[in-house]
Protein backbone atom coordinates (compact mmCIF):
# COMPACT_ATOMS: atom_id res chain seq x y z
CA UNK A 1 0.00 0.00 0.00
CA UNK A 2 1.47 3.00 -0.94
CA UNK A 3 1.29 6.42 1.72
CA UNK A 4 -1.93 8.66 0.77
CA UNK A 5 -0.02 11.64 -0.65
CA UNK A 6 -0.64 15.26 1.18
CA UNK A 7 -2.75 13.37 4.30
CA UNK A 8 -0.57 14.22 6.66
CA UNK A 9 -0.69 18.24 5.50
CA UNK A 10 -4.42 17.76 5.16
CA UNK A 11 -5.24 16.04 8.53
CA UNK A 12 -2.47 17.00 11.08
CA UNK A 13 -1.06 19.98 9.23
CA UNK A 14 2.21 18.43 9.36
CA UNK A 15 4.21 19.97 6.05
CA UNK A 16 7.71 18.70 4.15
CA UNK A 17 7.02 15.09 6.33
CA UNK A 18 10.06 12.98 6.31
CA UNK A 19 7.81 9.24 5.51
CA UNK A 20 9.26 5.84 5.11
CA UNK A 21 7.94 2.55 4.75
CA UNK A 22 8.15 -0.01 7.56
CA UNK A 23 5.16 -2.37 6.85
CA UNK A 24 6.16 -4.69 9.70
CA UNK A 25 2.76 -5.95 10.45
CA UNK A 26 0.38 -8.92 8.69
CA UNK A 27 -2.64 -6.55 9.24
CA UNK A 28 -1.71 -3.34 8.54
CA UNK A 29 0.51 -0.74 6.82
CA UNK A 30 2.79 0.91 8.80
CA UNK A 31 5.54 4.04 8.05
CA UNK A 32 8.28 5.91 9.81
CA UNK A 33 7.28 9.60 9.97
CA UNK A 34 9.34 12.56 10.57
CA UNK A 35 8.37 16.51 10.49
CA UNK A 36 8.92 19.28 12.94
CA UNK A 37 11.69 17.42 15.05
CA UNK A 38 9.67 14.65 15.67
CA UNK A 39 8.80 11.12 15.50
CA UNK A 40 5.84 9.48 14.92
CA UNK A 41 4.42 5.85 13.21
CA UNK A 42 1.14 6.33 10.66
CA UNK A 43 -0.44 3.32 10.38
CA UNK A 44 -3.23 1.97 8.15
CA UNK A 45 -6.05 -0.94 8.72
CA UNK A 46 -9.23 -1.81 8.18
CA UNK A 47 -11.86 -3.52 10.43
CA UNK A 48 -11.68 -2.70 14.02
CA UNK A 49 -8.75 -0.34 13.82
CA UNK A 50 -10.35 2.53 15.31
CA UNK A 51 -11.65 0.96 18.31
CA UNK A 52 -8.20 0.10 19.01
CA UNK A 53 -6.66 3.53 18.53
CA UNK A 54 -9.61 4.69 20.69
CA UNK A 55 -8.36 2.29 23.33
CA UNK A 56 -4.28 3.60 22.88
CA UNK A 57 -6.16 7.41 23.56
CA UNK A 58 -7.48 6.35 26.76
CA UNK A 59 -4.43 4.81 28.02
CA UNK A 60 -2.26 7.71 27.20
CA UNK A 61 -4.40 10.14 29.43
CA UNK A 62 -3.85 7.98 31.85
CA UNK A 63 -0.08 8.68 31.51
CA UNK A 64 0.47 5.18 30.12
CA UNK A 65 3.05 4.74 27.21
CA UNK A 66 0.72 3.50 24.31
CA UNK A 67 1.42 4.78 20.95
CA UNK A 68 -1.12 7.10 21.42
CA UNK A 69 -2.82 8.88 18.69
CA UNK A 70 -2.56 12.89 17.54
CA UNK A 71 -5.97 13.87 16.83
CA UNK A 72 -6.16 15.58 13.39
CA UNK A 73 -6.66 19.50 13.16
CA UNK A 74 -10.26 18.81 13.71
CA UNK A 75 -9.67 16.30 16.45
CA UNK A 76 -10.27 12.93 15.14
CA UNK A 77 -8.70 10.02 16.11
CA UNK A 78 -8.35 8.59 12.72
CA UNK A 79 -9.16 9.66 9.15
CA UNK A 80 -11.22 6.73 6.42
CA UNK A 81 -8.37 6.77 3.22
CA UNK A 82 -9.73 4.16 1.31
CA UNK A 83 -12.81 2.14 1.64
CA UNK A 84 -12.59 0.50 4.97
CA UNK A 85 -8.83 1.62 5.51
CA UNK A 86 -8.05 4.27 8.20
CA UNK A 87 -5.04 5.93 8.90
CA UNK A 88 -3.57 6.87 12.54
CA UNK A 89 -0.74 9.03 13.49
CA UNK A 90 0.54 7.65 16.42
CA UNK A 91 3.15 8.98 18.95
CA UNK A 92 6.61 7.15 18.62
CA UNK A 93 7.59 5.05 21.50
CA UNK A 94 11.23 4.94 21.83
CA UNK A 95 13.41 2.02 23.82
CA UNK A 96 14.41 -1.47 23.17
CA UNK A 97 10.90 -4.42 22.64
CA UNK A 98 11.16 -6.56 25.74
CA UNK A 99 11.69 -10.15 24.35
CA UNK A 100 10.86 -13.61 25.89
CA UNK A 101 13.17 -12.87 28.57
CA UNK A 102 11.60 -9.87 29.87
CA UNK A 103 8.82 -12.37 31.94
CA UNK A 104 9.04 -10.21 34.65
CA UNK A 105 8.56 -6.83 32.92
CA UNK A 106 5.86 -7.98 30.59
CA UNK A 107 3.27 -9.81 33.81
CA UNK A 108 3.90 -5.90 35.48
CA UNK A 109 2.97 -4.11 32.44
CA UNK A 110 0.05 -6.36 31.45
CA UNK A 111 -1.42 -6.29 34.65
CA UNK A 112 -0.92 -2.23 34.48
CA UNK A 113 -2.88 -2.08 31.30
CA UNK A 114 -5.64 -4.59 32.52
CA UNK A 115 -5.72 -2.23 35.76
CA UNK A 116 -6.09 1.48 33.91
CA UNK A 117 -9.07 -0.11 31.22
CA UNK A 118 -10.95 -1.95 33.99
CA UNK A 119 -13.67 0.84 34.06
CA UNK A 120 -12.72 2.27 30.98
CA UNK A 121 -15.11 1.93 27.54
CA UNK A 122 -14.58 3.22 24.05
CA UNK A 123 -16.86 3.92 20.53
CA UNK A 124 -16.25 0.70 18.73
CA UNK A 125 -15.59 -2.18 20.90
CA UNK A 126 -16.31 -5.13 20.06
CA UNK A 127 -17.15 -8.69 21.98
CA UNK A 128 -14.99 -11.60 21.54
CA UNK A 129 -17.12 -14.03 19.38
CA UNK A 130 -15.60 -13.32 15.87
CA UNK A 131 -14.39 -17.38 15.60
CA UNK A 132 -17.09 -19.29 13.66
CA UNK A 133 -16.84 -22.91 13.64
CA UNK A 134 -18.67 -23.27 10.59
CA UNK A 135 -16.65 -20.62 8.36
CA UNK A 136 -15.78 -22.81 4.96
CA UNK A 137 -11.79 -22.11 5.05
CA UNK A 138 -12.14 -24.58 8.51
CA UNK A 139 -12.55 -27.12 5.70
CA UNK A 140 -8.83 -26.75 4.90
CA UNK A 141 -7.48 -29.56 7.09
CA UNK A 142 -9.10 -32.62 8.39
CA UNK A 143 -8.38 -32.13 12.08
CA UNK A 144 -9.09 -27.98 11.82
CA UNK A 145 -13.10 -27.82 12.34
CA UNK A 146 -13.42 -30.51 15.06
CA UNK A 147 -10.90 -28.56 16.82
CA UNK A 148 -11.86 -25.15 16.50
CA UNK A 149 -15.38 -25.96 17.60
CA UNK A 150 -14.34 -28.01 20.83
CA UNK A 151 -12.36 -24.88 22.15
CA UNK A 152 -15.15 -22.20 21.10
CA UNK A 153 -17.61 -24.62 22.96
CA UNK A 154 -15.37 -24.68 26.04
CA UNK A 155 -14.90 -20.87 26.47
CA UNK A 156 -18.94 -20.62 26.19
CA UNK A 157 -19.05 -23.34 28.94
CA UNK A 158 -16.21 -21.87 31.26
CA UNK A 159 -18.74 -19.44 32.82
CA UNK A 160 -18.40 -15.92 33.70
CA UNK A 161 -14.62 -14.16 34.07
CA UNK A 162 -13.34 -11.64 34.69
CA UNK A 163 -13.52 -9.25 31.46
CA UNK A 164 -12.51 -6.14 30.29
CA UNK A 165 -11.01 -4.03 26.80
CA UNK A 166 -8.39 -6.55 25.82
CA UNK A 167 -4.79 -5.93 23.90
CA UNK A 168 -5.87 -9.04 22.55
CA UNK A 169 -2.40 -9.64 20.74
CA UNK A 170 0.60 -8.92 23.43
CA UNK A 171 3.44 -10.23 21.31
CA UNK A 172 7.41 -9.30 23.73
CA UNK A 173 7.91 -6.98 21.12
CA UNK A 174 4.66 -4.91 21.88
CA UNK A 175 6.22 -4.01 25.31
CA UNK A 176 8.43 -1.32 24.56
CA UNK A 177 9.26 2.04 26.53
CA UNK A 178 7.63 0.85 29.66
CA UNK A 179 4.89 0.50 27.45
CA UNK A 180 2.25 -1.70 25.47
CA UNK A 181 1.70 -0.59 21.87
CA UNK A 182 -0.34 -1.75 18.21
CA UNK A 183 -3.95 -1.57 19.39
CA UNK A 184 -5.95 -2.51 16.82
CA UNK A 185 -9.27 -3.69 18.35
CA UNK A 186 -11.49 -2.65 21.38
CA UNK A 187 -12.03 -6.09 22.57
CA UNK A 188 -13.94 -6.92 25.30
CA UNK A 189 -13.45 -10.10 26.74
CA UNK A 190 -11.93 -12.57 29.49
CA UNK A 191 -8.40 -11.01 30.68
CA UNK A 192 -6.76 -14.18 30.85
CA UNK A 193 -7.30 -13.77 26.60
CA UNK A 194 -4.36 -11.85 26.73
CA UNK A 195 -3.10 -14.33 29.38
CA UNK A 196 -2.85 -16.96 27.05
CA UNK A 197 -2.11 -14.60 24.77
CA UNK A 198 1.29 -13.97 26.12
CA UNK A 199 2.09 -16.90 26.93
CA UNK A 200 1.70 -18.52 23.41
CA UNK A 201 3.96 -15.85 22.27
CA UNK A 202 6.27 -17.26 25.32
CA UNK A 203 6.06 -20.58 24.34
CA UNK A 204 4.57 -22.20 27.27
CA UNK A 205 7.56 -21.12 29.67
CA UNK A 206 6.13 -18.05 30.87
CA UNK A 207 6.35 -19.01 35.08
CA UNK A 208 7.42 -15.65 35.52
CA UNK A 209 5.52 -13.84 33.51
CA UNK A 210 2.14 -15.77 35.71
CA UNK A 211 3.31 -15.11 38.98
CA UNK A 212 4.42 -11.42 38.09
CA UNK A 213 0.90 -10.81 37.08
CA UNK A 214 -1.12 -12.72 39.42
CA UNK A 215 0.55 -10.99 42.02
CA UNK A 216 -0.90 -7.84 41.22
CA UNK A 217 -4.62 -9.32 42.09
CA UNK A 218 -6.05 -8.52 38.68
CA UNK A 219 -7.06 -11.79 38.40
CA UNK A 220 -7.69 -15.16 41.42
CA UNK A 221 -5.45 -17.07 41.44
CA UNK A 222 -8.32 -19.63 41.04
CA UNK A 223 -9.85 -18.36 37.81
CA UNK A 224 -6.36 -18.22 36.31
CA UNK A 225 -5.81 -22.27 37.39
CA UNK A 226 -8.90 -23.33 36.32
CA UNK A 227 -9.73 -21.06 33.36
CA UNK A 228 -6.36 -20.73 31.95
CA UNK A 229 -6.02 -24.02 29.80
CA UNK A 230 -9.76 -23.21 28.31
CA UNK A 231 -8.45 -19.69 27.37
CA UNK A 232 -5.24 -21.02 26.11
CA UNK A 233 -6.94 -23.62 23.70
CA UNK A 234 -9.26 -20.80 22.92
CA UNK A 235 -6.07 -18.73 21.68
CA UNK A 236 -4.59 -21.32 19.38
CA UNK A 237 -8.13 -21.30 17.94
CA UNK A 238 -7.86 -18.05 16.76
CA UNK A 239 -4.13 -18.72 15.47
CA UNK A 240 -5.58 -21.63 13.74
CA UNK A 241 -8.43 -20.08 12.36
CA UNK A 242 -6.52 -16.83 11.29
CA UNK A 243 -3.99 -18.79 9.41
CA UNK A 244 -6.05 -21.17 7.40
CA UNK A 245 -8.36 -18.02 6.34
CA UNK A 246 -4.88 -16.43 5.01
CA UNK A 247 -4.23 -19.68 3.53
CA UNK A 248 -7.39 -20.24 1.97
CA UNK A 249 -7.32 -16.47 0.68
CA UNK A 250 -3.59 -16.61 -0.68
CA UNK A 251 -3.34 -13.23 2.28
CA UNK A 252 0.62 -12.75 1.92
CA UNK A 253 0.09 -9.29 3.99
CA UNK A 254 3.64 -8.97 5.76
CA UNK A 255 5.44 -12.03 4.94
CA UNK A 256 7.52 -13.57 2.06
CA UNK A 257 5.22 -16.72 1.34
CA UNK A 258 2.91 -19.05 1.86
CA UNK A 259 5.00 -21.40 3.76
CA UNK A 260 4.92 -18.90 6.59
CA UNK A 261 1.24 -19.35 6.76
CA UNK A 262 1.59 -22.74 6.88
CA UNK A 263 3.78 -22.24 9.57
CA UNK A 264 1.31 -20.46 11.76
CA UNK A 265 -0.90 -23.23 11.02
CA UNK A 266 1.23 -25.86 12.18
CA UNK A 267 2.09 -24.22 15.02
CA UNK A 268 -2.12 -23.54 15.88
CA UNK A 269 -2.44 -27.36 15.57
CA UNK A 270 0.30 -28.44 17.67
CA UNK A 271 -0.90 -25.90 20.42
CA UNK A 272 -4.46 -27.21 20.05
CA UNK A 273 -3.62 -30.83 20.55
CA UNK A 274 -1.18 -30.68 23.16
């Protein structure tokens, strides 16, 4: 996707911009930015994209590091470019991504984040139902649909949790700058989503990381024992059903091939069936 020419003059004012392509993400469009002695990311999605900038707004009055967004001249959020595609301007948040090591740093900063949006809502949220167990591309593999369907049944079953707006995708390298950053949905669901969420992205080892933020009381320690393994089956779900729609559309948005897809699918299925 090439960078809407004279949006950033038209929206933010911002003149003689400095704008280079990053396109790091599998959702999105994403560019370095620099004017008037600053830094800043504009990114572009479709979908739910608002919500989640909505979401990054709240946090940052709260003081929290979240890529927040500058509101346009007129003070929007974000501006429609194309069809369903929006584009942000979000602040730059500088330091190092925390990586799998960081267990400690991530539970604190999750927990933070879970903390600040418990009585917070936004325009645009959304609830956390958007797996269907009878979409077609769940035809792709033998094992995918029998799968899928057993974990959506067993979050319905698991019975209320404690909810609230979700990040809904903490990958390490979100966690930058004392921070949490790339919100692109206003989710509203069980925390432990981005739980399991984390821990996926941790590879199962994340002892740390559970103890960290169970000790901050966001969560019993009972829900998280016995509502954890629903929520993490739940999450490979998602990866599984993300991946074979990508598949099944040829979607090579942010990665060199196929086999990558396939990759995320493999990786779904052996999370689903451990």
């Amino acid at each position: 996707m090439a960078f809407p020419d004279d949006a950033l003059a038209e929206h933010w004012g911002l003149q003689g911009a400095d704008v280079r392509p990053h396109h790091g993400g599998m959702n999105s469009a994403t560019w370095f930015v620099s004017a008037d002695r600053r830094r800043y990311v504009a990114k572009a999605a479709s979908g739910w994209f608002p919500g989640g900038i909505a979401v990054a707004d709240a946090l940052a009055r709260c003081g929290f590091p979240s890529g927040a967004p500058v509101r346009t001249t007129d003070g929007r959020l974000t501006v429609q470019i194309d069809g369903d595609e929006h584009l942000a301007l979000l602040t730059f948040v500088a330091g190092e991504p925390l990586t799998a090591a960081d267990q400690h740093a991530i539970g604190v900063t999750l927990a933070e984040v879970h903390r600040l949006l418990r009585d917070v809502t936004v325009e645009g949220e959304v609830a956390m139902d958007w797996v269907d167990p009878d979409a077609a591309h769940l035809g792709l593999r033998p094992w995918l649909r029998g799968a899928v369907t057993t974990a959506v049944r067993d979050l319905a079953e698991a019975g209320p949790l404690t909810s609230g707006l979700l990040h809904a995708d903490p990958a390490p390298e979100a966690f930058i700058g004392g921070g949490l950053i790339d919100w692109g949905v206003a989710m509203r669901g069980p925390l432990l989503y981005d739980v399991a969420s984390t821990l996926m992205y941790l590879g199962g080892d994340g002892e740390t990381f559970l103890a960290t933020y169970l000790e901050a009381g966001i969560v019993a320690e009972e829900e998280l024992r016995s509502a954890l393994p629903v929520l993490l089956r739940f999450r490979f779900a998602v990866q599984a059903d993300y991946f074979a729609r990508r598949l099944a559309t040829n979607d090579l948005t942010g990665i060199a091939g196929a086999a990558e897809n396939e990759q995320g699918l493999e990786h779904a299925r052996v999370g689903l069936h451990r």
